[in-house]
PDB file of N, CA and C in Angstrom:
ATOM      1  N   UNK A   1     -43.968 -24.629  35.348  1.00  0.00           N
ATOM      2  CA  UNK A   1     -45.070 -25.178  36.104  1.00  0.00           C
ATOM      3  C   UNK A   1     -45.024 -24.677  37.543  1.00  0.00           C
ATOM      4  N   UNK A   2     -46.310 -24.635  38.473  1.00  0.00           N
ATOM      5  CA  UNK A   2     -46.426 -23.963  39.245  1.00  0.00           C
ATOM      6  C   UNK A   2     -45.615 -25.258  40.441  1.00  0.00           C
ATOM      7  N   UNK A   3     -45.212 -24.558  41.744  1.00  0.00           N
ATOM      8  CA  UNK A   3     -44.930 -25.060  42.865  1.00  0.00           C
ATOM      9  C   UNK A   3     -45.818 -25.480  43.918  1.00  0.00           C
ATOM     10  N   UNK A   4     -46.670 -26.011  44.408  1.00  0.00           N
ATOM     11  CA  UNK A   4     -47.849 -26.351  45.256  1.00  0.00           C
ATOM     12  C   UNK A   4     -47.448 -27.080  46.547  1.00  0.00           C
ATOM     13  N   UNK A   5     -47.880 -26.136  47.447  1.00  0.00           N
ATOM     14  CA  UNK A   5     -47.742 -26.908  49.169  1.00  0.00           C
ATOM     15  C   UNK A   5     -49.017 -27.523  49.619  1.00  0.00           C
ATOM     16  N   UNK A   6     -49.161 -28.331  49.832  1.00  0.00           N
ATOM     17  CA  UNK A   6     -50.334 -28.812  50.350  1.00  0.00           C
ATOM     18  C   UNK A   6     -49.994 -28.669  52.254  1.00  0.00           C
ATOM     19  N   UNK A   7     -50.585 -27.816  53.262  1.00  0.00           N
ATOM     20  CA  UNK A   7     -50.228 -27.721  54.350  1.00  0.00           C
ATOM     21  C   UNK A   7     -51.430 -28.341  55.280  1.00  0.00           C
ATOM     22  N   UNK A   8     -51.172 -29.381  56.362  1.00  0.00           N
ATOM     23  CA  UNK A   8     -52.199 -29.779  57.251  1.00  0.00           C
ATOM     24  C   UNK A   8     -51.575 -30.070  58.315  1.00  0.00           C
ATOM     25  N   UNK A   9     -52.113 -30.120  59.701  1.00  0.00           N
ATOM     26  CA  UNK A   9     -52.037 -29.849  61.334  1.00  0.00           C
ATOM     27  C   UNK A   9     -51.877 -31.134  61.691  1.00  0.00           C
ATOM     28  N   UNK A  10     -52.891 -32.148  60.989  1.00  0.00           N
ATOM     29  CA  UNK A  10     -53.252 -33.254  61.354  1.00  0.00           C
ATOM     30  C   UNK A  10     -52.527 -34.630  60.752  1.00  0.00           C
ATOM     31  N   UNK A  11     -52.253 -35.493  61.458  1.00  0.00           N
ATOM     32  CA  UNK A  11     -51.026 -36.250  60.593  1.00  0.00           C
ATOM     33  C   UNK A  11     -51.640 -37.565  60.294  1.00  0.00           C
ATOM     34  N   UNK A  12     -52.854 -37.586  59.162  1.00  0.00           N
ATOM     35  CA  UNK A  12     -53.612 -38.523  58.377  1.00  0.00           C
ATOM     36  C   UNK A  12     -53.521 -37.623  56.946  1.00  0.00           C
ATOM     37  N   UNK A  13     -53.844 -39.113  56.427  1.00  0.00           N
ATOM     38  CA  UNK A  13     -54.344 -39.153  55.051  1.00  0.00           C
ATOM     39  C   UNK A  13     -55.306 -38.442  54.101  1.00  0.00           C
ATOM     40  N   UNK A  14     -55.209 -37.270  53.990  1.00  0.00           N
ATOM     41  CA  UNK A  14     -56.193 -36.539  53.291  1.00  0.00           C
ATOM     42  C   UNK A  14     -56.575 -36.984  51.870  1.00  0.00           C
ATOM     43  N   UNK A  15     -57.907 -37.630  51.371  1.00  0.00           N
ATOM     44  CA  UNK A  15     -57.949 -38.496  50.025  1.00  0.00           C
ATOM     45  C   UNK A  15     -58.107 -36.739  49.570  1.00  0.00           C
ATOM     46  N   UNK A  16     -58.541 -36.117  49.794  1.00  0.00           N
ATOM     47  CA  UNK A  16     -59.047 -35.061  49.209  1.00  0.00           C
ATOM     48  C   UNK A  16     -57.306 -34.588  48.261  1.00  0.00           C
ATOM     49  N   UNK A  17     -56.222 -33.957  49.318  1.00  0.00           N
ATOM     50  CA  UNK A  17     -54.736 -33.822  48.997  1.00  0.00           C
ATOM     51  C   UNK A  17     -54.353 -34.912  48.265  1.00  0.00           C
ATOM     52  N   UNK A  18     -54.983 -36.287  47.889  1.00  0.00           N
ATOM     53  CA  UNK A  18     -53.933 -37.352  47.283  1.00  0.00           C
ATOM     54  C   UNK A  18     -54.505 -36.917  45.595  1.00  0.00           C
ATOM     55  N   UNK A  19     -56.494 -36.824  45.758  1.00  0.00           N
ATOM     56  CA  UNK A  19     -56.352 -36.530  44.520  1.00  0.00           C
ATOM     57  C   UNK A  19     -56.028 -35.510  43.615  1.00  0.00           C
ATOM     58  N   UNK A  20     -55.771 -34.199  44.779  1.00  0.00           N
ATOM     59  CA  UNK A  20     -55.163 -32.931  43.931  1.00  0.00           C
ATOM     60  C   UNK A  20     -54.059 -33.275  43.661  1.00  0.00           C
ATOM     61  N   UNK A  21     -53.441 -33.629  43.976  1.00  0.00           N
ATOM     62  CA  UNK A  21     -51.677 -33.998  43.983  1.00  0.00           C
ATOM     63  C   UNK A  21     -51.646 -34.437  42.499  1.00  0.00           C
ATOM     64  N   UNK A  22     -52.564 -36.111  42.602  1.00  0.00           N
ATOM     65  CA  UNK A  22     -52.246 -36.205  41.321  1.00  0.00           C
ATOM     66  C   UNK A  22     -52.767 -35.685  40.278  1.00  0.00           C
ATOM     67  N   UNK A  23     -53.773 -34.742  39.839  1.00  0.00           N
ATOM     68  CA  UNK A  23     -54.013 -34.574  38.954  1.00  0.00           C
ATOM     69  C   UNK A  23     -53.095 -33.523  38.570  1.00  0.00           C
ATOM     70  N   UNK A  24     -52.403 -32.360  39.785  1.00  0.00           N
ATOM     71  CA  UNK A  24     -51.772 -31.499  39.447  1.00  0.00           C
ATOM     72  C   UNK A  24     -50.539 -32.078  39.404  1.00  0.00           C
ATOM     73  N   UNK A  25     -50.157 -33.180  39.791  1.00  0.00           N
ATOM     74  CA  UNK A  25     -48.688 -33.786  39.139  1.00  0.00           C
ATOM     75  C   UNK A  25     -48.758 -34.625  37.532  1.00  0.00           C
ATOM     76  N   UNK A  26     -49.896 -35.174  37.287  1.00  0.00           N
ATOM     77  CA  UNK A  26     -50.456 -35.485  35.678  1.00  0.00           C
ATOM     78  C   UNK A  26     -50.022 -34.468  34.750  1.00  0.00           C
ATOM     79  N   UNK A  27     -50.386 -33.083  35.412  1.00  0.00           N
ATOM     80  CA  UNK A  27     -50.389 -31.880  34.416  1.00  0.00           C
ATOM     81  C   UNK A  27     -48.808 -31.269  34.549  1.00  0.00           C
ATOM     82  N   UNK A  28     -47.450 -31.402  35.447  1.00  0.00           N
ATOM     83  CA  UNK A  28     -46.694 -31.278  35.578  1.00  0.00           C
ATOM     84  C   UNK A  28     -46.309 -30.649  36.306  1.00  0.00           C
ATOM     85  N   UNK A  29     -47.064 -30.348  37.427  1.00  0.00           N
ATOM     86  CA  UNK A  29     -46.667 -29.386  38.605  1.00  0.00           C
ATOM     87  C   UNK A  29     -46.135 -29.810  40.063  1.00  0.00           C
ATOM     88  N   UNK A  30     -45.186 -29.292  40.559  1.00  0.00           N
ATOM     89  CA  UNK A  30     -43.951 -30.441  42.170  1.00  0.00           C
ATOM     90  C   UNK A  30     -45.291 -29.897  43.181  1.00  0.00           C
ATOM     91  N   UNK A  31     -45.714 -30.636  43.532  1.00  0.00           N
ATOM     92  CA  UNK A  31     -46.491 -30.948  44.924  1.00  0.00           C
ATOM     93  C   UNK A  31     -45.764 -31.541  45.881  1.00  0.00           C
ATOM     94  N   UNK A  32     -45.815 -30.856  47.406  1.00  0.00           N
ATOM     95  CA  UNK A  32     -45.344 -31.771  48.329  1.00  0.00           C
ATOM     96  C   UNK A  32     -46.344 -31.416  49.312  1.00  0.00           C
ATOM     97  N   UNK A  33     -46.098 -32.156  50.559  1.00  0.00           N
ATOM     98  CA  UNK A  33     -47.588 -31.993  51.450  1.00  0.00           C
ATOM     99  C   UNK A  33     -46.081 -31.406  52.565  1.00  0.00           C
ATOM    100  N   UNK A  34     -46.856 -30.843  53.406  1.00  0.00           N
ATOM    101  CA  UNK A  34     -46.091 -30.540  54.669  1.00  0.00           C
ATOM    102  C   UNK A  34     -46.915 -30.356  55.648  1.00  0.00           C
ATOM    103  N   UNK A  35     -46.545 -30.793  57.216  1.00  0.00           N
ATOM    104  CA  UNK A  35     -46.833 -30.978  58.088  1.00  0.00           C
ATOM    105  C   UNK A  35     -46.560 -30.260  58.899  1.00  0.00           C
ATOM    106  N   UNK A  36     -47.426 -29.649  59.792  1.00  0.00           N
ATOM    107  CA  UNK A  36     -47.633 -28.562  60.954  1.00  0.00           C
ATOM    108  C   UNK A  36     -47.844 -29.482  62.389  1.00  0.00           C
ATOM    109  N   UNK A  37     -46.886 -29.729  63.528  1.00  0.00           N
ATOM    110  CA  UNK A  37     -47.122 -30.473  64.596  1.00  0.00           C
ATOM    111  C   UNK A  37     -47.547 -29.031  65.537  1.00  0.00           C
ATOM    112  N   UNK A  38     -47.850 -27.982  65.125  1.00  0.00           N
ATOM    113  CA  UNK A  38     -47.653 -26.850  66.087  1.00  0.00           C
ATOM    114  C   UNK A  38     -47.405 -26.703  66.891  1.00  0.00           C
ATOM    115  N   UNK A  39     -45.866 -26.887  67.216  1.00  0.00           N
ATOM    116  CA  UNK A  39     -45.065 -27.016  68.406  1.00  0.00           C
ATOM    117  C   UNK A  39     -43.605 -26.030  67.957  1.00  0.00           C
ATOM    118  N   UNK A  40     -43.269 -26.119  66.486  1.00  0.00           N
ATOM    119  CA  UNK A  40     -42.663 -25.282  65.627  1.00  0.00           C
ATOM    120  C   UNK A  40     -43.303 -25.117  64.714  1.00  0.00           C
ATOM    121  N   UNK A  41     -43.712 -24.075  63.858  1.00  0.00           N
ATOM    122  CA  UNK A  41     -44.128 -23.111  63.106  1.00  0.00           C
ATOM    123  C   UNK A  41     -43.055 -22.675  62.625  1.00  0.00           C
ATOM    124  N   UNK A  42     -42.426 -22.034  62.937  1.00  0.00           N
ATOM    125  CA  UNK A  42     -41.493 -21.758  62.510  1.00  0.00           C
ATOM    126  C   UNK A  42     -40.312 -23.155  61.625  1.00  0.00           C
ATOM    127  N   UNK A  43     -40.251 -23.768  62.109  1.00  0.00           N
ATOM    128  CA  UNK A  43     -39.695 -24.816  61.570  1.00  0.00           C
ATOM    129  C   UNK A  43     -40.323 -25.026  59.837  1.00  0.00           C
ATOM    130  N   UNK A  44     -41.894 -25.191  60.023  1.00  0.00           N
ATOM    131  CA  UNK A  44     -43.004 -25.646  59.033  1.00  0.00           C
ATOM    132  C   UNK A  44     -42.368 -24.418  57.755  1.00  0.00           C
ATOM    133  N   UNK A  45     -42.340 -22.404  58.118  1.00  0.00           N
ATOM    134  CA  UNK A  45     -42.062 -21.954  57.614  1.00  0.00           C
ATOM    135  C   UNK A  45     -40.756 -21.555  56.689  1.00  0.00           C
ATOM    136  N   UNK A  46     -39.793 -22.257  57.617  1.00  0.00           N
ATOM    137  CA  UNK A  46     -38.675 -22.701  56.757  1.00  0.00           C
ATOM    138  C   UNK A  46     -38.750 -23.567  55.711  1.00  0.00           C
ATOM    139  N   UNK A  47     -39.156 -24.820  55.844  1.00  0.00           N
ATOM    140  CA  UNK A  47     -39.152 -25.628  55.027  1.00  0.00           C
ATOM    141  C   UNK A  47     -40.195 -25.379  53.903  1.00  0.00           C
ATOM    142  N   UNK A  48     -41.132 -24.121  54.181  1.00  0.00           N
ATOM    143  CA  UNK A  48     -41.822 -23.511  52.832  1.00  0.00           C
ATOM    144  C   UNK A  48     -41.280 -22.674  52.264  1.00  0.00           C
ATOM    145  N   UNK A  49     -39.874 -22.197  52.811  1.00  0.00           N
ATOM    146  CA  UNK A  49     -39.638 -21.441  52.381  1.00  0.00           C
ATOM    147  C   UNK A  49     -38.603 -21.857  51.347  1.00  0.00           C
ATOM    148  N   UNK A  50     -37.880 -23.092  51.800  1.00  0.00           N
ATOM    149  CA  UNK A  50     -37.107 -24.172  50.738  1.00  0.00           C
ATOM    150  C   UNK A  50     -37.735 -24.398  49.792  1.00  0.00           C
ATOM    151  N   UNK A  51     -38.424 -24.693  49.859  1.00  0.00           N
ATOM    152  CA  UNK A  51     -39.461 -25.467  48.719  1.00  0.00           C
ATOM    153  C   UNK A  51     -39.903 -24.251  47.447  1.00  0.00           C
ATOM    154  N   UNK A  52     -39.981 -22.951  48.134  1.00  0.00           N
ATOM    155  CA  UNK A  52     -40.533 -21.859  47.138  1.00  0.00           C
ATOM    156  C   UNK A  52     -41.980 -21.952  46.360  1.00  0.00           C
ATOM    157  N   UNK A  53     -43.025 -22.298  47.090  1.00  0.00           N
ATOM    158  CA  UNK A  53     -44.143 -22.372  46.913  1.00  0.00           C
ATOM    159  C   UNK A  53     -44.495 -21.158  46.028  1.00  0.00           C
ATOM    160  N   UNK A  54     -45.496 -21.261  45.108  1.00  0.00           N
ATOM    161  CA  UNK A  54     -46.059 -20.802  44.273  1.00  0.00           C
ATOM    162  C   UNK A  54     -48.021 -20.328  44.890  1.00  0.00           C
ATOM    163  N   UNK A  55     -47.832 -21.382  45.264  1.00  0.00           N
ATOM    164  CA  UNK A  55     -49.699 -21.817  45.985  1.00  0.00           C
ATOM    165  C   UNK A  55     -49.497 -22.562  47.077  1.00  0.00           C
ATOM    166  N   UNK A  56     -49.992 -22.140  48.225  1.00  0.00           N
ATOM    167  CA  UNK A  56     -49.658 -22.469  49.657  1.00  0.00           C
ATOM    168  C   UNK A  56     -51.287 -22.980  49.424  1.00  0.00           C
ATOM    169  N   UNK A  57     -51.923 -24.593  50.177  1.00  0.00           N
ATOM    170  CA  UNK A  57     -52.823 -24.439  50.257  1.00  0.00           C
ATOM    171  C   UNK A  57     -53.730 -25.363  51.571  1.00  0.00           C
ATOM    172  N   UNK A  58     -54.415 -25.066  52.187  1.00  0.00           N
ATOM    173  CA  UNK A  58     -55.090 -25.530  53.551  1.00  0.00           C
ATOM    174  C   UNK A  58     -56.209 -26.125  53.434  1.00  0.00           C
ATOM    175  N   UNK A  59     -56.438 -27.224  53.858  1.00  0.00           N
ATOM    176  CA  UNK A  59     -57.716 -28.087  54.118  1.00  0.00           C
ATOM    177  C   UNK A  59     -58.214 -27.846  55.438  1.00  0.00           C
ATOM    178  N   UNK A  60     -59.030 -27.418  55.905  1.00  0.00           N
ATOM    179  CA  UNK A  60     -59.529 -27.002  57.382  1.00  0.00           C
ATOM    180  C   UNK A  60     -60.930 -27.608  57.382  1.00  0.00           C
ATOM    181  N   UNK A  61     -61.024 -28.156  58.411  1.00  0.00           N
ATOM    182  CA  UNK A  61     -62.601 -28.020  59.249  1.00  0.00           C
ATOM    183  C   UNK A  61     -62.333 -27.029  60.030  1.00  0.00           C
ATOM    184  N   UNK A  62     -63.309 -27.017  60.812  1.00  0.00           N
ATOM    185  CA  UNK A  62     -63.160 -25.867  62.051  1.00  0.00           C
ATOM    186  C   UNK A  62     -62.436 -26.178  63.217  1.00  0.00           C
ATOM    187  N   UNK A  63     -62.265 -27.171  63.617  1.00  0.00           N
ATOM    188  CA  UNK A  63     -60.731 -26.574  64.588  1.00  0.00           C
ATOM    189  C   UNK A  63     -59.613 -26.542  64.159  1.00  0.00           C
ATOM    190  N   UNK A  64     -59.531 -26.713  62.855  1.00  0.00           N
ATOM    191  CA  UNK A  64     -58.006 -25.830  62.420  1.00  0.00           C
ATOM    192  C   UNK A  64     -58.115 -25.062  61.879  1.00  0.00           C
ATOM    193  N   UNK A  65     -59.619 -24.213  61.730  1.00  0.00           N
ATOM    194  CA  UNK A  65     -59.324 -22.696  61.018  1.00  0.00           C
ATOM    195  C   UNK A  65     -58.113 -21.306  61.784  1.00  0.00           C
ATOM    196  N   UNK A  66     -58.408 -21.503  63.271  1.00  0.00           N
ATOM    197  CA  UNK A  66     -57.425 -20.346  63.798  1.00  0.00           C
ATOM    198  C   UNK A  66     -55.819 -20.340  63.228  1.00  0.00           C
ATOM    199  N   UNK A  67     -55.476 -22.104  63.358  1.00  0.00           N
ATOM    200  CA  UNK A  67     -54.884 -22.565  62.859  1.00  0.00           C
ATOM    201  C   UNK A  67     -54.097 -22.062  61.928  1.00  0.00           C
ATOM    202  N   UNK A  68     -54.814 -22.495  60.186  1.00  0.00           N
ATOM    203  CA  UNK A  68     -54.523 -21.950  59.053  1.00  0.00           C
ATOM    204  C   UNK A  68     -54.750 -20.459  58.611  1.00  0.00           C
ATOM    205  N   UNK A  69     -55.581 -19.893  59.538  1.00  0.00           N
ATOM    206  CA  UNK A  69     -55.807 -18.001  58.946  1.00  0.00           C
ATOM    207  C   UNK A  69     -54.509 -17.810  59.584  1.00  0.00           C
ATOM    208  N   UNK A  70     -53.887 -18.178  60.503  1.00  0.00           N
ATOM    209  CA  UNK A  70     -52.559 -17.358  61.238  1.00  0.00           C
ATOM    210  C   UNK A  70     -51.051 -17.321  60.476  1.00  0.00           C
ATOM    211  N   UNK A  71     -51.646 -19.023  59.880  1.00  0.00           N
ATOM    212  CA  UNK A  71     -50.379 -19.634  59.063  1.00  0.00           C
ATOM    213  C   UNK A  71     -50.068 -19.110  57.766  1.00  0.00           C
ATOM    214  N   UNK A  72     -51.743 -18.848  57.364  1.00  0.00           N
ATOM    215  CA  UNK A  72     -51.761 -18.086  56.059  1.00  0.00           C
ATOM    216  C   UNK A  72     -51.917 -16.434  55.777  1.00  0.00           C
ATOM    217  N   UNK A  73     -51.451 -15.920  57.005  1.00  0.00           N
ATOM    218  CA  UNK A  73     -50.986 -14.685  57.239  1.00  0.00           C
ATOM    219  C   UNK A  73     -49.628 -14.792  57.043  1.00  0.00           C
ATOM    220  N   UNK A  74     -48.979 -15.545  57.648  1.00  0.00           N
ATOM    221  CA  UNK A  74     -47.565 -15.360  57.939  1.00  0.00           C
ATOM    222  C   UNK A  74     -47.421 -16.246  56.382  1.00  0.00           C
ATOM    223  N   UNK A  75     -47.448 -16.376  56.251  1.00  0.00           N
ATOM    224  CA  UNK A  75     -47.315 -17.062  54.583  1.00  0.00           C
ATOM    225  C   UNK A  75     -47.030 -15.921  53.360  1.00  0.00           C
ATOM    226  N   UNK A  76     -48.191 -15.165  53.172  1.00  0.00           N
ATOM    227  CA  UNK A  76     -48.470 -14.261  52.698  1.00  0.00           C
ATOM    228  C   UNK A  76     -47.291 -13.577  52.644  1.00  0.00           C
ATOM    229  N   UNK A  77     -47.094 -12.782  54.137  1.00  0.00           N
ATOM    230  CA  UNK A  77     -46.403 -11.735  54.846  1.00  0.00           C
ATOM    231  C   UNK A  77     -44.974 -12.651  53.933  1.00  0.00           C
ATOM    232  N   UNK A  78     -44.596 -13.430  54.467  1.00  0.00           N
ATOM    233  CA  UNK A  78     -43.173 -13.947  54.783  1.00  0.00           C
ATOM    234  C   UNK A  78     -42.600 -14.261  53.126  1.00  0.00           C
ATOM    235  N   UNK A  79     -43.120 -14.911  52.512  1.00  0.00           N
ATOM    236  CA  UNK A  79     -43.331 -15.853  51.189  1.00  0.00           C
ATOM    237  C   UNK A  79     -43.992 -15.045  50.224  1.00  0.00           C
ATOM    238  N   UNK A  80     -44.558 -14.518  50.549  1.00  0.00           N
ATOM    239  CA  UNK A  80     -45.706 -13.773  49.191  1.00  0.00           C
ATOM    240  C   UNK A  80     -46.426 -14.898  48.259  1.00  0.00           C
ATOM    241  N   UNK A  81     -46.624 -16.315  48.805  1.00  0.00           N
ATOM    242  CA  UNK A  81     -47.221 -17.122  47.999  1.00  0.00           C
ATOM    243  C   UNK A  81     -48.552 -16.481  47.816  1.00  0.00           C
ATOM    244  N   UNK A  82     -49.738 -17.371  46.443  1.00  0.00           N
ATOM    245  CA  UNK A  82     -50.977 -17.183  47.479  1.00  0.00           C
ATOM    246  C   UNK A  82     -51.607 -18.212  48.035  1.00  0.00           C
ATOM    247  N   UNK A  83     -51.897 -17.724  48.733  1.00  0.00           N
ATOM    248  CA  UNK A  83     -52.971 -18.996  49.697  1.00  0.00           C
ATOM    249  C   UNK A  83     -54.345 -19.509  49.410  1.00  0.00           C
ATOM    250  N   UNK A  84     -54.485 -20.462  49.204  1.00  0.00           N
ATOM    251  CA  UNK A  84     -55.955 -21.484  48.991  1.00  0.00           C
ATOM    252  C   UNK A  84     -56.448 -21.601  50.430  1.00  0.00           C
ATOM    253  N   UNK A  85     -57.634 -21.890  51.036  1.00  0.00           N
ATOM    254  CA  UNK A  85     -58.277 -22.695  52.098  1.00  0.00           C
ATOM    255  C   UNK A  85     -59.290 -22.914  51.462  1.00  0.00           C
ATOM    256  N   UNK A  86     -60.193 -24.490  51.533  1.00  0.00           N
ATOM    257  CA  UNK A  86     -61.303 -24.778  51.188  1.00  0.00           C
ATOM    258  C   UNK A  86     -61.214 -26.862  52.153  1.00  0.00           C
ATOM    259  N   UNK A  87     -62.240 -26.944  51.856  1.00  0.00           N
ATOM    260  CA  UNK A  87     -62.626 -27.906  52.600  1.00  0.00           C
ATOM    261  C   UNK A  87     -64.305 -28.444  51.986  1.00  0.00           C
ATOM    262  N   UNK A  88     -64.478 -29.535  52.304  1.00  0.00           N
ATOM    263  CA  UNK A  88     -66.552 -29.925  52.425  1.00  0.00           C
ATOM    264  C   UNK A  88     -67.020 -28.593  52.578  1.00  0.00           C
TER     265      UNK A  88
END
């Protein structure tokens, strides 16, 4: 089963991330959410890199798109996951 990061900037409750979680934990896949204070980045990328993500994936409005395209460069680059972004 696949590995899934759920990654966000903002430190609330995304219903959107609770219901992917579970349906992709129903079907048998490790979801964890991780948190970006962007103050370390680097920190955030370690701990994706523990985890061994399969699917790195980003919820953005628009002020965290610069945000997540940078994160999900260095993702790519670093991890070779692939990366999701989608949102409303």
């Amino acid at each position: 089963m696949a590995k899934v990061a759920l990654c966000q900037d903002m430190l609330v409750e995304y219903a959107g991330y609770m219901s992917i979680s579970a349906v992709l934990k129903k079907h048998g896949h490790h979801v964890e959410v991780f948190f970006d204070d962007q103050r370390r980045t680097d920190r955030l990328l370690d701990e994706l890199a523990a985890f061994e993500p399969d699917v790195v994936c980003f919820s953005l409005l628009t002020p965290s798109v610069p945000w997540g395209r940078a994160l999900a460069r260095r993702v790519r680059a670093e991890l070779g996951a692939l990366t999701i972004a989608g949102n409303v």
